[in-house]
C-alpha atoms as a PDB file:
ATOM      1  CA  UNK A   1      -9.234 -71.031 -61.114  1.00  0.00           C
ATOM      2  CA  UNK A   2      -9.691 -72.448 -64.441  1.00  0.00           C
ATOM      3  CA  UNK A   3     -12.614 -70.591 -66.982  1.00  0.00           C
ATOM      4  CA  UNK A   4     -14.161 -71.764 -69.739  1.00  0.00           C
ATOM      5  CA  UNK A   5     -16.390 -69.552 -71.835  1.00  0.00           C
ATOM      6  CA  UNK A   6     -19.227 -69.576 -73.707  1.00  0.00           C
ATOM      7  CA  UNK A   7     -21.656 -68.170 -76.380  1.00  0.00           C
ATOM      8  CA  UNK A   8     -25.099 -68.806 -77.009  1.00  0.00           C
ATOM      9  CA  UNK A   9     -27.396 -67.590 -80.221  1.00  0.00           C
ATOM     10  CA  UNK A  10     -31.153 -67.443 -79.265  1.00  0.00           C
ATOM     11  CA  UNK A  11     -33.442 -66.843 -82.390  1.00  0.00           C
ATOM     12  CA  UNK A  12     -36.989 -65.861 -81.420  1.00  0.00           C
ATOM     13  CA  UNK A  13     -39.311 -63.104 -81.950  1.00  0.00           C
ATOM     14  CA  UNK A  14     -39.379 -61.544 -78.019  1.00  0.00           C
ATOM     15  CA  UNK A  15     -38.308 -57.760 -78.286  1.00  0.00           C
ATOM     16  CA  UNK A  16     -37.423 -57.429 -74.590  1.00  0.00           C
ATOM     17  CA  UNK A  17     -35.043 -60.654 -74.470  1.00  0.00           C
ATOM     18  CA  UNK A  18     -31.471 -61.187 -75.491  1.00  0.00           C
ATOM     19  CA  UNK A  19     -30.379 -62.901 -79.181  1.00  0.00           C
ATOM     20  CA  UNK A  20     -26.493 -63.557 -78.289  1.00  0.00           C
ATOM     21  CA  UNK A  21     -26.106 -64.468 -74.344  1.00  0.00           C
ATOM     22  CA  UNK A  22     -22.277 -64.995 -73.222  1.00  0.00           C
ATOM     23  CA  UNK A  23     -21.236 -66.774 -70.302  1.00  0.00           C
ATOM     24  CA  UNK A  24     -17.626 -67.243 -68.300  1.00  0.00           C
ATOM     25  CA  UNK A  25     -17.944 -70.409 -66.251  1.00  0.00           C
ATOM     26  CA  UNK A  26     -16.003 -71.634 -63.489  1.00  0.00           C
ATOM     27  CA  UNK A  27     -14.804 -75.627 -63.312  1.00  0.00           C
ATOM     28  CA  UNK A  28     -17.959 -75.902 -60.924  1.00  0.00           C
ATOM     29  CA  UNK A  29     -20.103 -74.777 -63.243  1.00  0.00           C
ATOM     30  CA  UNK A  30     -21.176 -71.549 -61.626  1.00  0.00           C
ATOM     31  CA  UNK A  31     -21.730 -68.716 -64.160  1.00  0.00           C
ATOM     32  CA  UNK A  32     -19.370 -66.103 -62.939  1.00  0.00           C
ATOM     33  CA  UNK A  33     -20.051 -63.443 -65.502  1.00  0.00           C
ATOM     34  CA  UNK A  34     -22.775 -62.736 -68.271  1.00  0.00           C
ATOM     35  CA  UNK A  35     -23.178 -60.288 -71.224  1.00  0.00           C
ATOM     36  CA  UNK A  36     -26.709 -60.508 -72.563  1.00  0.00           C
ATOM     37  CA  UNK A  37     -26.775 -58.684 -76.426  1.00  0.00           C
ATOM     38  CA  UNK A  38     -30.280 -57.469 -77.762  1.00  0.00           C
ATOM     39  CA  UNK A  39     -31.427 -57.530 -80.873  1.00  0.00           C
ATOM     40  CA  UNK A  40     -30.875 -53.516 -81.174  1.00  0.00           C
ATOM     41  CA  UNK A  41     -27.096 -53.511 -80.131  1.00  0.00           C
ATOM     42  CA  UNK A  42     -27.737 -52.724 -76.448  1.00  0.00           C
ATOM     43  CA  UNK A  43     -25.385 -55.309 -74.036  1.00  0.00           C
ATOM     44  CA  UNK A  44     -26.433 -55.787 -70.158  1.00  0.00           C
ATOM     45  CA  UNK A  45     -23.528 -57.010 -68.405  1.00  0.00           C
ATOM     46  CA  UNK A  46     -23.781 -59.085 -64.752  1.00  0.00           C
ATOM     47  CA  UNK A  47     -21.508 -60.520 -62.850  1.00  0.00           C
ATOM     48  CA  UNK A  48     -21.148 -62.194 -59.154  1.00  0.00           C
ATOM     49  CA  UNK A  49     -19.222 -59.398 -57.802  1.00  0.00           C
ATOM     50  CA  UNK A  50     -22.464 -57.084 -57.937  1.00  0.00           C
ATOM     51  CA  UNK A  51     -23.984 -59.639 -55.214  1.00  0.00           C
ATOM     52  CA  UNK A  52     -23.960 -60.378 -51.997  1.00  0.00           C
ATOM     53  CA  UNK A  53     -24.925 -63.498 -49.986  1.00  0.00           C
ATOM     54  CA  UNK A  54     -24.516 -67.322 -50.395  1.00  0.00           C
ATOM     55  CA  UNK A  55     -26.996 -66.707 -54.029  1.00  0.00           C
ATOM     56  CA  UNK A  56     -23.603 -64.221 -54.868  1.00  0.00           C
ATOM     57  CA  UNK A  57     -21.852 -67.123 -56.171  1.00  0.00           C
ATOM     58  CA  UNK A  58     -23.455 -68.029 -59.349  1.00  0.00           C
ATOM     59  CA  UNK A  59     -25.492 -65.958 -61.962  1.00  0.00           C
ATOM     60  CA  UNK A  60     -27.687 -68.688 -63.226  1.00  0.00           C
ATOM     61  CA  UNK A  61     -30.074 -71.797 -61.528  1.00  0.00           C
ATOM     62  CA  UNK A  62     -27.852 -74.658 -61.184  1.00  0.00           C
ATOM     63  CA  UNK A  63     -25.326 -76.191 -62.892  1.00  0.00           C
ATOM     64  CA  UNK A  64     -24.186 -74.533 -66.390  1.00  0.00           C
ATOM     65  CA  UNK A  65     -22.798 -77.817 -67.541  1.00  0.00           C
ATOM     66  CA  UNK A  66     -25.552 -79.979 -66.466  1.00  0.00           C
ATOM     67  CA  UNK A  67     -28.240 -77.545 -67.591  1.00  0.00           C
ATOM     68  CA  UNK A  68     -26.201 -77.239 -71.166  1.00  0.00           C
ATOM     69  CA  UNK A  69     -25.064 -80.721 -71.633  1.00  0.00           C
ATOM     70  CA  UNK A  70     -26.898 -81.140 -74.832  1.00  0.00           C
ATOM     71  CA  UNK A  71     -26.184 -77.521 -76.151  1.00  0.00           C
ATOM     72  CA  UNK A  72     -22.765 -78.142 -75.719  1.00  0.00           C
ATOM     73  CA  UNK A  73     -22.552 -81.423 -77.718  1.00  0.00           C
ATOM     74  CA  UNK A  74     -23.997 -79.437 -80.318  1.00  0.00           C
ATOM     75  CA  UNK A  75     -27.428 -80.306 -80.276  1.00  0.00           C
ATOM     76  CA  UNK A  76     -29.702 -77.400 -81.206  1.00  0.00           C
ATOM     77  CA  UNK A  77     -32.287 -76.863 -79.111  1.00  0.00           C
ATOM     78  CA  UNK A  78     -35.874 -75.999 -81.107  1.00  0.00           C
ATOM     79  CA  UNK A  79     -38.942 -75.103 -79.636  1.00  0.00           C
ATOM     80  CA  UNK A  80     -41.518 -73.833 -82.295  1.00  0.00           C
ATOM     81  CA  UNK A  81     -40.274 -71.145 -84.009  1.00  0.00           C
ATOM     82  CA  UNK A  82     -37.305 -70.529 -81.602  1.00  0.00           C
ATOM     83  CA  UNK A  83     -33.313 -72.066 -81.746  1.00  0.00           C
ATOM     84  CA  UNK A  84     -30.785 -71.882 -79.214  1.00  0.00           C
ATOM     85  CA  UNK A  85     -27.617 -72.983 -79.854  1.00  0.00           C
ATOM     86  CA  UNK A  86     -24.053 -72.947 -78.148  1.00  0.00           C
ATOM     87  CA  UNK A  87     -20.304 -72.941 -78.519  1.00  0.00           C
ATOM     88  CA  UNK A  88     -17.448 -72.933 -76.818  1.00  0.00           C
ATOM     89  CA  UNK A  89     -15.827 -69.878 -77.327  1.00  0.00           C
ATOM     90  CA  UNK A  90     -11.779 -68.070 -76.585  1.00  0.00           C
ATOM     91  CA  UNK A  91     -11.799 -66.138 -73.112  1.00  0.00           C
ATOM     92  CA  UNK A  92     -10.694 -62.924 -75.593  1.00  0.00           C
ATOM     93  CA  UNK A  93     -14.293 -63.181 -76.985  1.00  0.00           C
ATOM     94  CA  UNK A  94     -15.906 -63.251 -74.149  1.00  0.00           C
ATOM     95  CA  UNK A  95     -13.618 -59.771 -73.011  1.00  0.00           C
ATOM     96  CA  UNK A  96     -14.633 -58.468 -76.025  1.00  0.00           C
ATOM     97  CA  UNK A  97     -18.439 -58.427 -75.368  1.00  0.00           C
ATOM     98  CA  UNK A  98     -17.589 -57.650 -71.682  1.00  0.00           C
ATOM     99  CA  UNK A  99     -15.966 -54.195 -72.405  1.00  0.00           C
ATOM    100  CA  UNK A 100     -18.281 -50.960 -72.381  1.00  0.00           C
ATOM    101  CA  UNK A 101     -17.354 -50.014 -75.824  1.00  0.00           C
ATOM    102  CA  UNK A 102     -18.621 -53.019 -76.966  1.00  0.00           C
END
């Protein structure tokens, strides 16, 4: 099974929501595993395996790649006073955020 993984920088002003989300993607763009980082260190980690059910096989709505197309062409997306951008990131990155010590 080929990954790819990702990390995305959300600027905004919402205390209870994430500023640095990372993903781990499968080829069919199901989400496989997510760290979400908030703005005061703490990391909630999610993945598939924690699921059961026909839902169990992808963390996210949809498509990652179709829903991030633009993102990842690097188009920033701006609403107001809110940015969200996205790169393409090395799978040790993405292990990095994953581990507890993190």
């Amino acid at each position: 099974m080929s990954l790819s993984h990702y990390r995305c920088d959300w600027t905004h002003d919402h205390a209870d929501e994430p500023v640095t989300l990372f993903y781990e993607v499968d080829e069919d763009g199901r989400v496989l595993r997510m760290v979400d980082v908030f703005r005061d260190g703490r990391r909630e980690r999610d993945s598939v395996e924690n699921y059961f059910g026909p839902e169990a096989d992808n963390l996210t709505d949809g498509d990652f790649y179709d829903s991030t197309e633009n993102l990842r062409a690097g188009y920033e997306a701006v609403e107001g006073d809110e940015r969200m951008s996205l790169i393409q990131i090395e799978a040790a990155a993405f292990e990095a955020a994953w581990r507890p010590d993190a």
